[in-house]
Protein backbone atom coordinates (compact mmCIF):
# COMPACT_ATOMS: atom_id res chain seq x y z
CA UNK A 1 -48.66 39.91 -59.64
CA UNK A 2 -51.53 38.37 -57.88
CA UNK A 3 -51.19 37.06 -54.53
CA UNK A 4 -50.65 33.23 -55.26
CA UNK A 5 -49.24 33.00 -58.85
CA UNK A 6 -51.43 30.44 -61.12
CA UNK A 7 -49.02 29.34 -63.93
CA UNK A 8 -45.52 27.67 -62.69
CA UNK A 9 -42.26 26.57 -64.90
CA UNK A 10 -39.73 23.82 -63.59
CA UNK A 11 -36.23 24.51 -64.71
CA UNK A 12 -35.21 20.95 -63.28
CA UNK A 13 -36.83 17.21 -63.44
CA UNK A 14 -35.66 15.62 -61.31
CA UNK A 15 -37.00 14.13 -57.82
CA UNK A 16 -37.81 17.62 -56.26
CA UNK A 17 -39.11 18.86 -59.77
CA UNK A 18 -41.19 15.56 -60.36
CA UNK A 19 -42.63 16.07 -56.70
CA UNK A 20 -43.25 19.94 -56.57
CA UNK A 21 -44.63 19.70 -59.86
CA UNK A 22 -47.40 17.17 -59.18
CA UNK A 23 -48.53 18.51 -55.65
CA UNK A 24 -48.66 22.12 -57.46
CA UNK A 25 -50.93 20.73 -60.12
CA UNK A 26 -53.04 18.81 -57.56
CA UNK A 27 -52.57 22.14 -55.98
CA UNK A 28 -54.99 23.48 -58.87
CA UNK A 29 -51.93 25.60 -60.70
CA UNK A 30 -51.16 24.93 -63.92
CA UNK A 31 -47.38 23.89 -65.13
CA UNK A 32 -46.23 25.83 -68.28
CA UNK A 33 -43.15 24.59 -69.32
CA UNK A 34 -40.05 21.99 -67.94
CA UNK A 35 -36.79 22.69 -68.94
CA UNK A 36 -34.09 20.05 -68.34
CA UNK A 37 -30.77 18.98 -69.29
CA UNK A 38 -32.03 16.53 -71.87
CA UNK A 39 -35.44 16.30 -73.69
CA UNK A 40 -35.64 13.05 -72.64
CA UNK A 41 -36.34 13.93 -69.06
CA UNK A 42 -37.81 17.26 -69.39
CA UNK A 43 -40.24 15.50 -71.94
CA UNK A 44 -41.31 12.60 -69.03
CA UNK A 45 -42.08 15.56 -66.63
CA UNK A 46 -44.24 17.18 -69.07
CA UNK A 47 -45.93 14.66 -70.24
CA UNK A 48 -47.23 13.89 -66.39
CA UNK A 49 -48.11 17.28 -66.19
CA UNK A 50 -49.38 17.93 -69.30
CA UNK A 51 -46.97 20.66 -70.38
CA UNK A 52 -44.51 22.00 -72.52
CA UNK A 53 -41.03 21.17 -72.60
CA UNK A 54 -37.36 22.14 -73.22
CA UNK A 55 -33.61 21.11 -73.34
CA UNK A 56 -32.43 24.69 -73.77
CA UNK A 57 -33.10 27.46 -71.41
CA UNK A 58 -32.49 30.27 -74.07
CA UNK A 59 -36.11 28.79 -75.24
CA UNK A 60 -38.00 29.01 -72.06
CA UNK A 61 -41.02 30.52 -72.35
CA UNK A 62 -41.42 34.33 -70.57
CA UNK A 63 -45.49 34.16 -69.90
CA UNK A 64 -44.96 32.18 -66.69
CA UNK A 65 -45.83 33.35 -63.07
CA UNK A 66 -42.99 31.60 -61.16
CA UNK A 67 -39.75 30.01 -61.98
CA UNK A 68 -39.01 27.14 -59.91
CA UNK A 69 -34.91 26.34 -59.93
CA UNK A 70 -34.88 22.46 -58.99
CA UNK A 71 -31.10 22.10 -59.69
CA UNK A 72 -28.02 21.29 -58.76
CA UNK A 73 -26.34 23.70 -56.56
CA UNK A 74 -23.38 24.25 -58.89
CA UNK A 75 -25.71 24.88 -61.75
CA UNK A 76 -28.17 27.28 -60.10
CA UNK A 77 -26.39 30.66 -60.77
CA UNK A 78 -25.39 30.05 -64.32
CA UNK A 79 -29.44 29.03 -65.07
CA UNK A 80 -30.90 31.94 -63.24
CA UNK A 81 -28.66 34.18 -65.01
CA UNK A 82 -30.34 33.03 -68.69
CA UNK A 83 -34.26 33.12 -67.50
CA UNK A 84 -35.26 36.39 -68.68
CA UNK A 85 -38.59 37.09 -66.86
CA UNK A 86 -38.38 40.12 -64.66
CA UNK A 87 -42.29 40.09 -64.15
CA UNK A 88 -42.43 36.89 -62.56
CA UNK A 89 -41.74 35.04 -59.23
CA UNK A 90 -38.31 33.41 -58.95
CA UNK A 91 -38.27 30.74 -56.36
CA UNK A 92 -35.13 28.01 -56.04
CA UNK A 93 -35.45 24.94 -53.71
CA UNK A 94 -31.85 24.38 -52.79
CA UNK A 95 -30.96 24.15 -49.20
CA UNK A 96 -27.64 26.03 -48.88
CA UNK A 97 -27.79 28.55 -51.75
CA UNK A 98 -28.65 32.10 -50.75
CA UNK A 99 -31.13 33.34 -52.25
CA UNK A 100 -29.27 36.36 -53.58
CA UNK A 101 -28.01 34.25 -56.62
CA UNK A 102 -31.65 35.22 -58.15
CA UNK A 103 -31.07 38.80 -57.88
CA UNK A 104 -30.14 38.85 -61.59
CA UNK A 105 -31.97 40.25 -65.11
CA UNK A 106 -33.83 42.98 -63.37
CA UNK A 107 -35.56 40.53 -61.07
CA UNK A 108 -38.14 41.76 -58.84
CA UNK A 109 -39.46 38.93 -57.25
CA UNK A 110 -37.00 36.30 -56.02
CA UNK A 111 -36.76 33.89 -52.96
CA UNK A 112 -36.23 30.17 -51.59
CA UNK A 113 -39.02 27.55 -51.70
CA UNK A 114 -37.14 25.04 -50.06
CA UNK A 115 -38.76 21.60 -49.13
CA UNK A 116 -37.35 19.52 -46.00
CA UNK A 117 -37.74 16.09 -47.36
CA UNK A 118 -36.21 13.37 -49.32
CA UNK A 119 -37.76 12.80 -52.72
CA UNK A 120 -38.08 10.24 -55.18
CA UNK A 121 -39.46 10.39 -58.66
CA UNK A 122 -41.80 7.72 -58.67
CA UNK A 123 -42.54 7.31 -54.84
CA UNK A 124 -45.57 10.11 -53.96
CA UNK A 125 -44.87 12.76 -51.65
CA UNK A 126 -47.63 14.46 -49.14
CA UNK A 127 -46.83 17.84 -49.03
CA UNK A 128 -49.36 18.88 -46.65
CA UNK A 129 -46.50 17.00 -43.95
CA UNK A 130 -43.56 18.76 -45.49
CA UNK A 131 -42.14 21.69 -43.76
CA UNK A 132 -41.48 24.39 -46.05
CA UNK A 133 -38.53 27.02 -45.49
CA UNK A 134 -39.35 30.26 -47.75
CA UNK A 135 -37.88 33.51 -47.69
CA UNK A 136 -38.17 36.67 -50.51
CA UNK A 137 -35.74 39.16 -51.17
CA UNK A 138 -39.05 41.80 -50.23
CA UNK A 139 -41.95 41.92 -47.29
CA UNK A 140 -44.47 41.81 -50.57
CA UNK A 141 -42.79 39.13 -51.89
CA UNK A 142 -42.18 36.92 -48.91
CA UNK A 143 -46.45 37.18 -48.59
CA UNK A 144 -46.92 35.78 -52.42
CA UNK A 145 -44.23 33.01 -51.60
CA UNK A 146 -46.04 32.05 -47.98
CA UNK A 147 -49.25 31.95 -49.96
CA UNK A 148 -47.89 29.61 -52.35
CA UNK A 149 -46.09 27.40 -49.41
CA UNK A 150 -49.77 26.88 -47.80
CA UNK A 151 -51.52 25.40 -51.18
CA UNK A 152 -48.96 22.45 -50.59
CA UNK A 153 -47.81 22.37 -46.71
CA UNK A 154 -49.46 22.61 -43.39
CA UNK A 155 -45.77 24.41 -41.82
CA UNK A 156 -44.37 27.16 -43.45
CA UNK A 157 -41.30 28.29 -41.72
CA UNK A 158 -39.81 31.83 -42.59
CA UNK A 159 -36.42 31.43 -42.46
CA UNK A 160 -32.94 33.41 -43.41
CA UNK A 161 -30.10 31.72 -45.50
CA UNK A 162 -27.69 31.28 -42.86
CA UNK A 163 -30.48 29.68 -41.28
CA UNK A 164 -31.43 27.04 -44.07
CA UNK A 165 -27.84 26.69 -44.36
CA UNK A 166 -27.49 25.33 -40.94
CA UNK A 167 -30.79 22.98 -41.57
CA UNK A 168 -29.95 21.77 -44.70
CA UNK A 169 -26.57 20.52 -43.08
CA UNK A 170 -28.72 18.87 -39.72
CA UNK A 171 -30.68 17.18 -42.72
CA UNK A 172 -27.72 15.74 -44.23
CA UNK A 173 -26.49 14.15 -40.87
CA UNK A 174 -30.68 12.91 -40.06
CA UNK A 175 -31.27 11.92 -43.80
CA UNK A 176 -28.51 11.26 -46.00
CA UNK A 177 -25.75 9.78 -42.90
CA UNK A 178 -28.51 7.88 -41.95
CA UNK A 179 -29.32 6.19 -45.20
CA UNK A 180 -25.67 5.47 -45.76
CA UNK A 181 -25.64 3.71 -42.53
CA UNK A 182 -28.35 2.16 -44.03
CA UNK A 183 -26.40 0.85 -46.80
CA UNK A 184 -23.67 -0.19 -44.85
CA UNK A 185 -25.61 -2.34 -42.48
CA UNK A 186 -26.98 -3.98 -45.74
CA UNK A 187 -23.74 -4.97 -46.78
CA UNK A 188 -22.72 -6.47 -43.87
CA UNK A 189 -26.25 -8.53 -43.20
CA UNK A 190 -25.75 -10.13 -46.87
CA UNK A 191 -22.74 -11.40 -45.67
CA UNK A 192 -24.51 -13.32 -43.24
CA UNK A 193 -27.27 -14.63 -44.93
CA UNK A 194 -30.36 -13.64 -43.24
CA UNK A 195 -32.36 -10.55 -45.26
CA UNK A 196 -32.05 -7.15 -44.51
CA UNK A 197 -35.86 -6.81 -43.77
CA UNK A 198 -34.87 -8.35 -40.18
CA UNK A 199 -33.69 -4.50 -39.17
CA UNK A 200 -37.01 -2.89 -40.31
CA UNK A 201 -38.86 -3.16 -37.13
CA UNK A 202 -35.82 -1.78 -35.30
CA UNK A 203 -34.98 1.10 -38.01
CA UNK A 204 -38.87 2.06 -37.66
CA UNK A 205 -39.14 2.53 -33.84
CA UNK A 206 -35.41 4.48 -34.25
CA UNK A 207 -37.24 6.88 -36.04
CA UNK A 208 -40.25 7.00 -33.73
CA UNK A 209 -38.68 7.22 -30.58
CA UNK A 210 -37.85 10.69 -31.57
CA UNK A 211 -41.53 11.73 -32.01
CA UNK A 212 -41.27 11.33 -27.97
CA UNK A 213 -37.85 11.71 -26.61
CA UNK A 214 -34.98 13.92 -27.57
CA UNK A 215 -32.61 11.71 -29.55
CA UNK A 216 -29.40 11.84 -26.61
CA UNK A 217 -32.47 10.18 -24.69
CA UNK A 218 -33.15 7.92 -27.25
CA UNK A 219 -29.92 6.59 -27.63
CA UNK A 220 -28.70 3.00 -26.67
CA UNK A 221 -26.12 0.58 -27.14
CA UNK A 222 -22.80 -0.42 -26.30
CA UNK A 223 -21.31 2.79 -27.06
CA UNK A 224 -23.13 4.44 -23.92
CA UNK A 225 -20.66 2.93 -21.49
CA UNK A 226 -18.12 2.06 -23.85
CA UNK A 227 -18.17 -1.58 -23.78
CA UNK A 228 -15.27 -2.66 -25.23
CA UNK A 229 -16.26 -6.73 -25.01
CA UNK A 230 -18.70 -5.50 -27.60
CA UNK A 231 -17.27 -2.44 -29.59
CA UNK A 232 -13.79 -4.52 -29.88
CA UNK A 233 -15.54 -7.71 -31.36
CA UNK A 234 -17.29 -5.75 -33.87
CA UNK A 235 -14.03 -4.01 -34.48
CA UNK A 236 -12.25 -7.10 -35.46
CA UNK A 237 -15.47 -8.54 -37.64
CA UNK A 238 -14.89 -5.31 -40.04
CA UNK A 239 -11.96 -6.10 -43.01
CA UNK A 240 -12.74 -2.76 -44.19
CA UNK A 241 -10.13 0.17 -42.47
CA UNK A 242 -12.68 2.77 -43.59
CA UNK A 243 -15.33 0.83 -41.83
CA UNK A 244 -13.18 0.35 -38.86
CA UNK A 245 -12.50 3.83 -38.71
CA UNK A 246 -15.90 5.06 -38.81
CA UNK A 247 -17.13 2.66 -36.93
CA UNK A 248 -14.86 4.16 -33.96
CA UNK A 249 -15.42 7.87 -34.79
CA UNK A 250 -19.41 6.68 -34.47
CA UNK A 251 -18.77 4.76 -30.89
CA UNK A 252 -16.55 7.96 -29.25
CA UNK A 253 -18.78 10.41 -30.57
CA UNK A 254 -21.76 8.44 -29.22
CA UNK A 255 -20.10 7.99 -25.74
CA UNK A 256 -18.48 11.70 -25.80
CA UNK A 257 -22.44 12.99 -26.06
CA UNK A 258 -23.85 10.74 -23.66
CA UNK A 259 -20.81 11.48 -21.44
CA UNK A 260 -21.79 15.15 -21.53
C-alpha cells in the first residue's frame, strides 16, 4: 500500500458518509463505490461524488484502497465480516466500537477513523477544525491512517478504544444532552409565545465561555446556591413528571459540582 491510499469506498450514506466523503474528494482522493441499505440513498451519495453505487455488499467492488464503515454500531460487525478485501485499508468511524471487529477476512490493515463532530447531510462540514481520533491494529498501519487524518484535519489524536470509548460518551453528554435540552427549552418557549430565536444569543456565549473558562467556572444560575424561590417556581410551571424529574436531577447535580 502506499502511504496515503488514493481510491476510498463508503459502506454507509448517511451524515458521516455524506461528510467524509466530500472533504475526501475535496481532499483530491477519488470515491469508488457507496454501498447503502437502499439504492436510493447509496445512489444520492454517488451521484455527489461521482461514483458507483450499491444496495448489496456481496457486490462491492474489491479494487478499492480503504473501506470506510459509516454505520450503525449494531450493524458494523455483520458488514465488515462480508467486505472481502484483505489488500486494502479498513477504517470504521464509530465512537465506541473497538476496532478489533475489523480483524476479519484475512485483514491486514484495519483501524478507527473516528470524527468528533456532529454531522448533517446537507449542512457542510470543515474538517480542517475536526479532531480526528485514529488508531491501527499495526505501527505501519497507524502511519497510513495519520496520513490520511491530516489531508482532512489540522488535530489528529492517536488514541486507544477504551479511550474513544470514554470520549465518545463525554460527546454524548456536550452534544447530544445538550441538543435535547435544546429541544426541550423549545417546547416550553412555544408555549409562551415569543420565538425560540430569543435564546440564541445566550446558547452562543454558553458555548463560548468554554473557549476561556473551564465549564464548573462557567456555570451560573439558580442551581449554584440552590435557590429554591426560583428552582420551586419552575418546578410547579412543568405538567410533565419526566420534566420535573429531570429538571431536579439537573439542579442537584449542578449544585453537588459547584458544592465540590
Amino acid at each position: 500500500m502506499s502511504s496515503v491510499p488514493t481510491r476510498f469506498t463508503l459502506i454507509g450514506a448517511g451524515n458521516v458518509a455524506t461528510q467524509l466523503g466530500l472533504a475526501l474528494q475535496a481532499a483530491g482522493m477519488q470515491a469508488v463505490e457507496v454501498m447503502s441499505r437502499t439504492i436510493q440513498s447509496a445512489g444520492k451519495l454517488a451521484d455527489r461524488l461521482q461514483c458507483a453505487c450499491t444496495d448489496d455488499i456481496r457486490t462491492l467492488r474489491s479494487d478499492s484502497e480503504v473501506y470506510i464503515y459509516c454505520v450503525s454500531d449494531s450493524a458494523l460487525e455483520s458488514l465488515a465480516q462480508q467486505v472481502h478485501a484483505p489488500h486494502a485499508l479498513h477504517l470504521h468511524t464509530a465512537g465506541s466500537m473497538p476496532m478489533s471487529l475489523l480483524d476479519v477476512n484475512g485483514n491486514r490493515h484495519y483501524g478507527v477513523f473516528y470524527p468528533l463532530q456532529t454531522f448533517s447531510k446537507d449542512r457542510p462540514a470543515d474538517f480542517r477544525h475536526i479532531p480526528l481520533l485514529i488508531e491501527g491494529n499495526t505501527a505501519e498501519t497507524t502511519r497510513q491512517i495519520h496520513a490520511l487524518a491530516r489531508l482532512l484535519s489540522d488535530t489528529v489524536v492517536e488514541a486507544a478504544s477504551e479511550q474513544r470509548c470514554l470520549l465518545h460518551l463525554a460527546a454524548v453528554f456536550a452534544c447530544n444532552f445538550v441538543n435535547h435540552q435544546y429541544v426541550l427549552a423549545n417546547e416550553l418557549i412555544q408555549q409562551s409565545g415569543l420565538p425560540f430565536e430569543l435564546l440564541l444569543p445566550l446558547i452562543d456565549e454558553t458555548a463560548a465561555k468554554v473557549h476561556d473558562m473551564s465549564p464548573q467556572t462557567a456555570q451560573t444560575g439558580p442551581a449554584i446556591r440552590m435557590d429554591t424561590n426560583v428552582t420551586d417556581r419552575h418546578l410547579d410551571m412543568l405538567d410533565d413528571p419526566k420534566m420535573r424529574q429531570l429538571y431536579q436531577l439537573l439542579t442537584e447535580s449542578i449544585h453537588r459540582h459547584s458544592a465540590g
